[in-house]
Protein backbone atom coordinates (compact mmCIF):
# COMPACT_ATOMS: atom_id res chain seq x y z
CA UNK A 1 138.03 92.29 115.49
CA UNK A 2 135.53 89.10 114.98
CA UNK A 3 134.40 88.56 111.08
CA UNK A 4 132.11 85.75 111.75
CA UNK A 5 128.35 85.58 112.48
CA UNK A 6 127.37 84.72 116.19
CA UNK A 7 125.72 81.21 116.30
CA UNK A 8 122.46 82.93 116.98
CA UNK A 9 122.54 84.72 113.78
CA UNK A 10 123.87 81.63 111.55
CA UNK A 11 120.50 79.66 113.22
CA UNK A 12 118.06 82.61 112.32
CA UNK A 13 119.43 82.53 108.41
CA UNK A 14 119.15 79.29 108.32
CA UNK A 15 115.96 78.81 109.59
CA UNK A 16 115.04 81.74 107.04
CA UNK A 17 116.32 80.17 104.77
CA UNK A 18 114.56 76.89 104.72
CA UNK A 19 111.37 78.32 105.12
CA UNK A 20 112.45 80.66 101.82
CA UNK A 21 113.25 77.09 100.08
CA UNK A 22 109.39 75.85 101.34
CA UNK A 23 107.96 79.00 99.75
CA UNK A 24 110.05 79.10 96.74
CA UNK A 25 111.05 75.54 96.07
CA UNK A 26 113.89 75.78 93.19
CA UNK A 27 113.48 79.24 90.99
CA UNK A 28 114.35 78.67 87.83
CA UNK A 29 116.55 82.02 86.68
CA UNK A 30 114.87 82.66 83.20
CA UNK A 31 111.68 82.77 85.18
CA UNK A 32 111.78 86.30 86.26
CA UNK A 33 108.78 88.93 86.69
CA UNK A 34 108.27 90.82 83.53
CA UNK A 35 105.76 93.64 85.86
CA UNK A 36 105.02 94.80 89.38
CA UNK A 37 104.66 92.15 92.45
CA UNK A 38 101.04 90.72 92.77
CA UNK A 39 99.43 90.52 96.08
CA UNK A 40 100.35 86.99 97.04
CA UNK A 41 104.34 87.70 96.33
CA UNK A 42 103.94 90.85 98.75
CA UNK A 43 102.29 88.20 101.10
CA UNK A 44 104.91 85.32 100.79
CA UNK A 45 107.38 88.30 101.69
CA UNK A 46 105.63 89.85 104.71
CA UNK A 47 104.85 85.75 105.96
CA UNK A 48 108.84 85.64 106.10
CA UNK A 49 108.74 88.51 108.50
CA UNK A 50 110.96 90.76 105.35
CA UNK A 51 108.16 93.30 105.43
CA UNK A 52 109.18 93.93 109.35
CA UNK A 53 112.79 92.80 110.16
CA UNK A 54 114.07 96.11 111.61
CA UNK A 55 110.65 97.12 113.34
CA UNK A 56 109.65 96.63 116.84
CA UNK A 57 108.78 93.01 118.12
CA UNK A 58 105.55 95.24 119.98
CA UNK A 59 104.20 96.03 116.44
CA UNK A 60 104.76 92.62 115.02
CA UNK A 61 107.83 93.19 113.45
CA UNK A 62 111.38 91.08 113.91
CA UNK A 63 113.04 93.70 116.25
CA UNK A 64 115.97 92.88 114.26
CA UNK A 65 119.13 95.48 114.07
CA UNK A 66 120.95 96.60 110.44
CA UNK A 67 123.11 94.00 109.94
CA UNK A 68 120.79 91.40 111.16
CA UNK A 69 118.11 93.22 108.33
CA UNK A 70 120.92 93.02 105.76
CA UNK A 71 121.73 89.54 106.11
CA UNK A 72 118.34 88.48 106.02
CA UNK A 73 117.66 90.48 102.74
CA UNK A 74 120.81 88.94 101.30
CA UNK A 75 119.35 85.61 102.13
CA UNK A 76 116.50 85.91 100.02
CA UNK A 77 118.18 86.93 97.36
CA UNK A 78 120.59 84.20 97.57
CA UNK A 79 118.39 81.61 97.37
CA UNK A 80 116.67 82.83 94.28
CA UNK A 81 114.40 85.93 95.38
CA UNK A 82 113.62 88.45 92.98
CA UNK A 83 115.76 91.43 93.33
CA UNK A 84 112.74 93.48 92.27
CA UNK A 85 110.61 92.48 94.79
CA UNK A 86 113.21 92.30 97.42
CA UNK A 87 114.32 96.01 96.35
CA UNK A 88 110.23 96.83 97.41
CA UNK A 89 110.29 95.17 100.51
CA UNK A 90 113.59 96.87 101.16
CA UNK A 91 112.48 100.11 100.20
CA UNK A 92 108.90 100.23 101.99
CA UNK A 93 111.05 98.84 105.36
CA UNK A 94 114.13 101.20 105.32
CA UNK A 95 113.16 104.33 103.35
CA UNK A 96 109.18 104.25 105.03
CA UNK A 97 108.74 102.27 108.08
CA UNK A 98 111.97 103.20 109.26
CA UNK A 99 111.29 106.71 109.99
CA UNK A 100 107.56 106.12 111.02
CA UNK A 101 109.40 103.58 113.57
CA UNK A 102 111.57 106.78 115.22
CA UNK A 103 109.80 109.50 114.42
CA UNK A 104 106.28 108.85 113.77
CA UNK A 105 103.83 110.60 116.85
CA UNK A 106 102.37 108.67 119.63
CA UNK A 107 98.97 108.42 118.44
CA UNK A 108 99.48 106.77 115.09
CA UNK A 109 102.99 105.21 115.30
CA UNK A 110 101.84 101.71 117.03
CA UNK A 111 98.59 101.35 114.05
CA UNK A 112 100.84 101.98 111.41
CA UNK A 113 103.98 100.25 112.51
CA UNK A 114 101.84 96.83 112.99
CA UNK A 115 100.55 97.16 109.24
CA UNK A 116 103.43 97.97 107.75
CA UNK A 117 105.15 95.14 109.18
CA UNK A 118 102.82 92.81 108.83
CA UNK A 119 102.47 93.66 105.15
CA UNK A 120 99.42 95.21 105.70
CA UNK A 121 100.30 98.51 104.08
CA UNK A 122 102.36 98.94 100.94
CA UNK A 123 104.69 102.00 101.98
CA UNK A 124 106.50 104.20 99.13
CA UNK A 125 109.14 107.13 99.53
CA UNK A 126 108.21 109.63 97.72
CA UNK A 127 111.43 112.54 97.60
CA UNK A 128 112.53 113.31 94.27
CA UNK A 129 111.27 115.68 92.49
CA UNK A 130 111.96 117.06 88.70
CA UNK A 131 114.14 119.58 89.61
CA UNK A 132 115.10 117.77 92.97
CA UNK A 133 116.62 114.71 92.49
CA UNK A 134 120.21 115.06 94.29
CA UNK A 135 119.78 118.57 95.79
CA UNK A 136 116.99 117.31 98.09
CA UNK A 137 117.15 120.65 99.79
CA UNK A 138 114.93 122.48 97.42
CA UNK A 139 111.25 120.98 97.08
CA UNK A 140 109.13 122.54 95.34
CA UNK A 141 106.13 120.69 97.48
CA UNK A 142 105.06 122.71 99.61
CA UNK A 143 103.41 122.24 103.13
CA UNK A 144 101.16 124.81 104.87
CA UNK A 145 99.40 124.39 108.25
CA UNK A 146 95.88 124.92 108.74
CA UNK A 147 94.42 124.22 111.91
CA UNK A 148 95.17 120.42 113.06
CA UNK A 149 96.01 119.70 109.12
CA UNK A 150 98.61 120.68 106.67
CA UNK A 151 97.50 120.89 103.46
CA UNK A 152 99.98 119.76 100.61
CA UNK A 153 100.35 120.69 96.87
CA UNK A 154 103.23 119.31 94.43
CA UNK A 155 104.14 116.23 92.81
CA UNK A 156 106.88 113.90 92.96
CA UNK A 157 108.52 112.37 89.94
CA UNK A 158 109.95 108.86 91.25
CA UNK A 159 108.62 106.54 93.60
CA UNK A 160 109.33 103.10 93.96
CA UNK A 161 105.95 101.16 95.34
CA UNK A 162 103.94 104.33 94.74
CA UNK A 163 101.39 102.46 92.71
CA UNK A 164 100.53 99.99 94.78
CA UNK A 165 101.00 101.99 97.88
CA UNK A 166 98.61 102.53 100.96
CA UNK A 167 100.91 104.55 102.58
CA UNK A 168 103.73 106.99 101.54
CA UNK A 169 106.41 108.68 103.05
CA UNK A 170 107.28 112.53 101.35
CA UNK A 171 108.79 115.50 102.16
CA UNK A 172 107.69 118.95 101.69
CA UNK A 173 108.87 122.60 102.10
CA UNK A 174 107.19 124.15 105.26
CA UNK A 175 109.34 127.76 105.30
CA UNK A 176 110.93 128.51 101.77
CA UNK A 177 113.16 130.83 103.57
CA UNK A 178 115.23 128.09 105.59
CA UNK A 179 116.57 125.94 102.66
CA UNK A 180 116.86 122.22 103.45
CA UNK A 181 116.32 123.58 107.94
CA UNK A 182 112.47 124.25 106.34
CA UNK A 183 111.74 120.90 104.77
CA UNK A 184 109.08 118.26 107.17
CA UNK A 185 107.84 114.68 106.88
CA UNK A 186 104.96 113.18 106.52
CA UNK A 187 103.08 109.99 106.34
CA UNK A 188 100.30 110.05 103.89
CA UNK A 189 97.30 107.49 103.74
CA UNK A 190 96.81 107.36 99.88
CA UNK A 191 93.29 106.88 101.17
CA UNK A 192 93.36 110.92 101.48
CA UNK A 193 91.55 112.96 98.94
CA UNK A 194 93.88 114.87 96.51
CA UNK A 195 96.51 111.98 96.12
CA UNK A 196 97.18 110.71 92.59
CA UNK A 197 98.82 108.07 91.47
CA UNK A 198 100.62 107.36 88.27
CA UNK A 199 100.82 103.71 86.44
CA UNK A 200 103.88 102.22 86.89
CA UNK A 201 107.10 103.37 84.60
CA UNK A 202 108.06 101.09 82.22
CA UNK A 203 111.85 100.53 83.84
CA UNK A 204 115.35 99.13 82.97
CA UNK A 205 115.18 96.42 85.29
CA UNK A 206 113.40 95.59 89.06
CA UNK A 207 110.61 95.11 87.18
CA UNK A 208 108.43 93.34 90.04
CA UNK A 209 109.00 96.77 92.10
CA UNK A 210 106.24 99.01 90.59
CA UNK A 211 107.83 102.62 90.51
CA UNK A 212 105.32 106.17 89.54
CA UNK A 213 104.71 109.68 89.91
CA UNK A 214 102.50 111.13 92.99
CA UNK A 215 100.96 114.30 93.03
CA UNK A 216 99.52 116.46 95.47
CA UNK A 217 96.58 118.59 95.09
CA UNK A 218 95.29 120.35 98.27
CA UNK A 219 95.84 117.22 100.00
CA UNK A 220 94.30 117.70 103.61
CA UNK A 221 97.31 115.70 106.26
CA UNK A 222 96.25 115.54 109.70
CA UNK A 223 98.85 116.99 112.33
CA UNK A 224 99.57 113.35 113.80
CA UNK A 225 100.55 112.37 110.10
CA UNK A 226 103.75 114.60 110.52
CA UNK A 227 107.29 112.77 110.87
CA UNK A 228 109.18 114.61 113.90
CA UNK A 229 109.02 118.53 114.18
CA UNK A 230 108.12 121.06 111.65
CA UNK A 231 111.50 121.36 110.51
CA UNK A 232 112.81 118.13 110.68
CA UNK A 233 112.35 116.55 107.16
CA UNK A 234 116.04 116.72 106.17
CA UNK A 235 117.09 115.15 109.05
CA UNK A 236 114.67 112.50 108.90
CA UNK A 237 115.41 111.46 105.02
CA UNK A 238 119.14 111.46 106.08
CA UNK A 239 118.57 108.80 109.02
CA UNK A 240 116.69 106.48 106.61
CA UNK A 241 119.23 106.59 104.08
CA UNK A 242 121.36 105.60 106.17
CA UNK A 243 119.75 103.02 106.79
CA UNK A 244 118.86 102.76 103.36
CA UNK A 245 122.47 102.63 102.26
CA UNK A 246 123.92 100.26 104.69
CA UNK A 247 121.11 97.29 104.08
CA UNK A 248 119.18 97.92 100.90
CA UNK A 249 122.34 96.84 99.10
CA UNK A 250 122.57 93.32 100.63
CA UNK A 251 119.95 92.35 97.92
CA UNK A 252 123.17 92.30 95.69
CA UNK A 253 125.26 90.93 97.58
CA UNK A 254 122.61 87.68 97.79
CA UNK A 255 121.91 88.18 93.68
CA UNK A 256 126.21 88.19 93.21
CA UNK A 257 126.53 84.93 95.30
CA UNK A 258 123.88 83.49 93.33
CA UNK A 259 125.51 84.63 90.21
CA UNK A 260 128.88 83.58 91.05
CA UNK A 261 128.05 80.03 91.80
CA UNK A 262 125.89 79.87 88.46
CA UNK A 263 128.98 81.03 86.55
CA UNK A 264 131.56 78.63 88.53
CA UNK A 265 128.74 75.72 87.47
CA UNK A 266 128.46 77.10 83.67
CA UNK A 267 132.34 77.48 83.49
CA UNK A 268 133.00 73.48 84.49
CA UNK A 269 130.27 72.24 82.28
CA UNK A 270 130.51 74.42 79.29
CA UNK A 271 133.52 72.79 76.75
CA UNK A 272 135.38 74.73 74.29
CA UNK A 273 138.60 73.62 72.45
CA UNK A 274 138.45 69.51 74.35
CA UNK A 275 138.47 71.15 77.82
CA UNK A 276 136.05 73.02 80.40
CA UNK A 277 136.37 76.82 79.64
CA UNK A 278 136.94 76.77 83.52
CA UNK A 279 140.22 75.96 82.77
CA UNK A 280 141.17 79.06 80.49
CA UNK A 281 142.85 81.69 82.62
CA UNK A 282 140.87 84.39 80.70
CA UNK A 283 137.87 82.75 81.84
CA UNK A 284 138.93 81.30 85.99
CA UNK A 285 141.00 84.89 86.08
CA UNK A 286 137.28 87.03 85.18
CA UNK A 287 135.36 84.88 88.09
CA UNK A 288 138.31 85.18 90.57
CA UNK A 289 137.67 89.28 89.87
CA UNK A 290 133.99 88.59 90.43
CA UNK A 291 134.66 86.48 93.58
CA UNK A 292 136.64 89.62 94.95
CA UNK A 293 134.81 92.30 94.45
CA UNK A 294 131.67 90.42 96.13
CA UNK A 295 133.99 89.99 99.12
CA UNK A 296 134.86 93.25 99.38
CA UNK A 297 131.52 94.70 98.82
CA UNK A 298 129.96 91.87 101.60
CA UNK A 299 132.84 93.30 104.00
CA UNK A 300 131.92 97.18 103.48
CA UNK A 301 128.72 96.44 104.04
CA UNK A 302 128.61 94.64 106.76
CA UNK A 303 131.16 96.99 108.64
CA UNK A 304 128.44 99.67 107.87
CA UNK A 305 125.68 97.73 109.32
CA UNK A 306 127.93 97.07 112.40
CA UNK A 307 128.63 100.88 112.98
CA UNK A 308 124.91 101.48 112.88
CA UNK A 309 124.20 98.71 115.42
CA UNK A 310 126.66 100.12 117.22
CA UNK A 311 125.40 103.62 117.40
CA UNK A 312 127.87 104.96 115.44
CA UNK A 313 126.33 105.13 111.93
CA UNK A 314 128.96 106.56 109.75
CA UNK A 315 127.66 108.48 106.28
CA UNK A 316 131.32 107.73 104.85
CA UNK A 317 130.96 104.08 105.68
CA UNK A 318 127.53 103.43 104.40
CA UNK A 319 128.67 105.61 101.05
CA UNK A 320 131.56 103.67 100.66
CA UNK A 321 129.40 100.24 101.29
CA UNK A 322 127.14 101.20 98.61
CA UNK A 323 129.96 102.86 95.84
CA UNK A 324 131.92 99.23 96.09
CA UNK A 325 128.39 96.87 96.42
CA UNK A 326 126.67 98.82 93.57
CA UNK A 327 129.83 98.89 90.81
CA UNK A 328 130.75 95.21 92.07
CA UNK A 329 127.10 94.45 90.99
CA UNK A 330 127.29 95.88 87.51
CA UNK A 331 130.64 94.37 87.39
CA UNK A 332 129.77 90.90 87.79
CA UNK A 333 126.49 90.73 85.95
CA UNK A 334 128.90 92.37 82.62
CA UNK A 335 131.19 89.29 83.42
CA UNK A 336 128.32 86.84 84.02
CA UNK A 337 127.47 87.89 80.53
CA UNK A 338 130.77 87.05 78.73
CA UNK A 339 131.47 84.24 80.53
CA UNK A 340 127.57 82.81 79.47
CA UNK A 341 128.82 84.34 75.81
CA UNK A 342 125.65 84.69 73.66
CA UNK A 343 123.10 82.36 75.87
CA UNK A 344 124.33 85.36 78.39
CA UNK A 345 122.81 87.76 75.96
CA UNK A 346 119.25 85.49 75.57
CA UNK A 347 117.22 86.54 78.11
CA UNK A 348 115.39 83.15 78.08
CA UNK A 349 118.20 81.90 80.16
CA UNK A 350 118.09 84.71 83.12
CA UNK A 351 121.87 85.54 83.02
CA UNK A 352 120.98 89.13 81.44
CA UNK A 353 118.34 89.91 83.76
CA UNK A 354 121.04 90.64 86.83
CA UNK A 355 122.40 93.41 84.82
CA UNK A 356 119.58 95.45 84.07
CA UNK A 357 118.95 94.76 88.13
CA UNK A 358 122.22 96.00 88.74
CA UNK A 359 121.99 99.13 86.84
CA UNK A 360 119.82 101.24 89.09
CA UNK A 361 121.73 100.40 91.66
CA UNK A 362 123.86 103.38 91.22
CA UNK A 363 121.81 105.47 90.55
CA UNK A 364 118.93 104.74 93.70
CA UNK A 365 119.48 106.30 97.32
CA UNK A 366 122.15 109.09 96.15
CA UNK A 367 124.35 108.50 92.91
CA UNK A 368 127.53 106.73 92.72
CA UNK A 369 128.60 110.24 92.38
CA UNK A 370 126.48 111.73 95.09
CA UNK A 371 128.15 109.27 97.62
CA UNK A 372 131.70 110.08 96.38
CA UNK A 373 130.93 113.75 97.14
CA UNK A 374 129.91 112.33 100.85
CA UNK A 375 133.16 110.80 101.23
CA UNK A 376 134.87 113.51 99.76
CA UNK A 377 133.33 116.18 102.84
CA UNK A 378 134.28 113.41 105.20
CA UNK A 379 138.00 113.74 104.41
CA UNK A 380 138.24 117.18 104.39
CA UNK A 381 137.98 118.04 100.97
């Protein structure tokens, strides 16, 4: 077993990483996005190659594997990214141009790969539904083929980047009579007539990701649109959350390193009683907890990343990654919060903000619970 990164990789964060410090300069943490990204932050993104890590170096992208993806993510993040607008790029890469990268046809897969990673194209996943949210296996969009189009009719209830999407990835049911075997993928230009877009929801948190309903209304998809085979759709939403799973979460894992060293700062400075509160167990005890839990979560989810670089992409391992990275998160932002005490609770100084970015982050790409009934098949129960 080797735990560190290869020189190669340490020289590709770091040169990430200073040109994120160019673009950024120093954040300050109270400054945080109160609504959905604006074109030039999607720009800044895709001009530090996040819009394309994991796509092919042939349509612009970074050619980079999981892990690679993750640690980049967690970068930006780290050095005082939004998580909102890092949970976009992460979501239009691994739940959207992740798919169209293995299963998109010939024809189309080259055009939209380059504009997707070159930021381009805004891509959204658009899956749930209102009565199909964790049973993904009964859609009520439906799919029917006509000639060289299907034409599709439904709506979906949650979509992050659906308003400002050109592109979007959604499922529909092709044969009602197959269960989740009759579900197939598509890749719909929002350019189409009879695709709707909602405003973006008012959310909890990852505000600068802009989240809405889609509907479809006799919406006329060419052939060459569809992901894979007729058939294939479950299949194909499974292998991007799995990629999902194993990388999206590295946004936390930069946000909690951030965090931790804000709170190791506050903790020396802040004086209670003649001394630092640094020095009060109950207070060096609660950041040692949030020091391991981000160390446990980084090693999950790396070891996830691995196993899909490896070609051995383990659903257990990338449910278990995401269980410990997503509770560690809302973990250490409720500590963050004490340890601040009431300017924790002001959201003029940013401390607050991390836990309503936390939140959704087990709730996003299958439930907390969802993944513990994942693990729970894998070990025979």
């Amino acid at each position: 077993m080797h735990f560190d990164l290869t020189p190669h990789q340490r020289d590709r964060i770091d040169r990430l990483a200073g040109e994120i410090r160019h673009r950024l300069g120093t954040p300050q943490e109270a400054s945080r996005p109160a609504g959905p990204f604006d074109p030039d932050e999607w720009r800044i993104a895709a001009e530090l190659g996040l819009t394309g890590l994991c796509l092919p170096a042939a349509s612009d992208g970074g050619g980079l594997g999981a892990l690679d993806t993750a640690l980049a993510l967690q970068t930006f993040t780290r050095l005082g990214g939004d998580t909102g607008l890092a949970f976009a790029v992460a979501a239009h890469l691994l739940a959207c141009a992740v798919p169209v990268r293995d299963f998109a046809q010939d024809e189309v897969r080259h055009r939209l790969l380059s504009d997707l990673a070159a930021g381009r194209a805004v891509a959204a996943n658009a899956m749930t539904e209102e009565e199909a949210g964790s049973d993904v296996g009964h859609l009520a969009m439906r799919a029917r083929r006509d000639g060289d189009h299907y034409v599709l009719d439904g709506e979906k209830s949650f979509a992050s980047n659906a308003p400002a999407a050109d592109l979007i990835v959604t499922y529909a049911t092709t044969d009602p009579r197959a269960g989740f075997l009759g579900l197939s993928a598509f890749v719909v230009p929002t350019t189409l007539a009879g695709v709707t877009r909602s405003t973006p929801f008012d959310k909890m948190g990852l505000n600068a990701c802009p989240a809405g309903r889609v509907a479809f209304d006799g919406c006329r998809v060419p052939v060459a649109y569809r992901l894979g085979d007729e058939g294939q759709g479950a299949a194909i939403f499974q292998h991007s959350m799995a990629w999902e799973r194993a990388c999206l979460p590295a946004i936390y894992l930069g946000r909690m390193e951030r965090q931790l060293d804000r709170c190791v700062t506050h903790a020396r400075k802040r004086s209670q009683f003649g001394q630092a509160i640094g020095r009060f167990q109950a207070v060096s005890h609660r950041i040692v907890r949030m020091k391991e839990r981000l160390a446990a979560a980084r090693l999950l989810l790396y070891r996830a990343c691995w196993l899909l670089d490896e070609g051995r992409g383990s659903a257990e391992a990338a449910a278990i990654a995401k269980i410990v990275t997503s509770e560690a998160a809302v973990a250490n932002s409720l500590a963050a919060i004490e340890i601040f005490g009431g300017a924790g609770y002001l959201a003029e100084h940013g401390v607050e903000q991390d836990l309503r970015d936390a939140v959704p982050s087990t709730i996003f790409s299958g439930s907390t619970d969802i993944q513990r009934e994942l693990v729970a098949r894998e070990v025979g129960l």
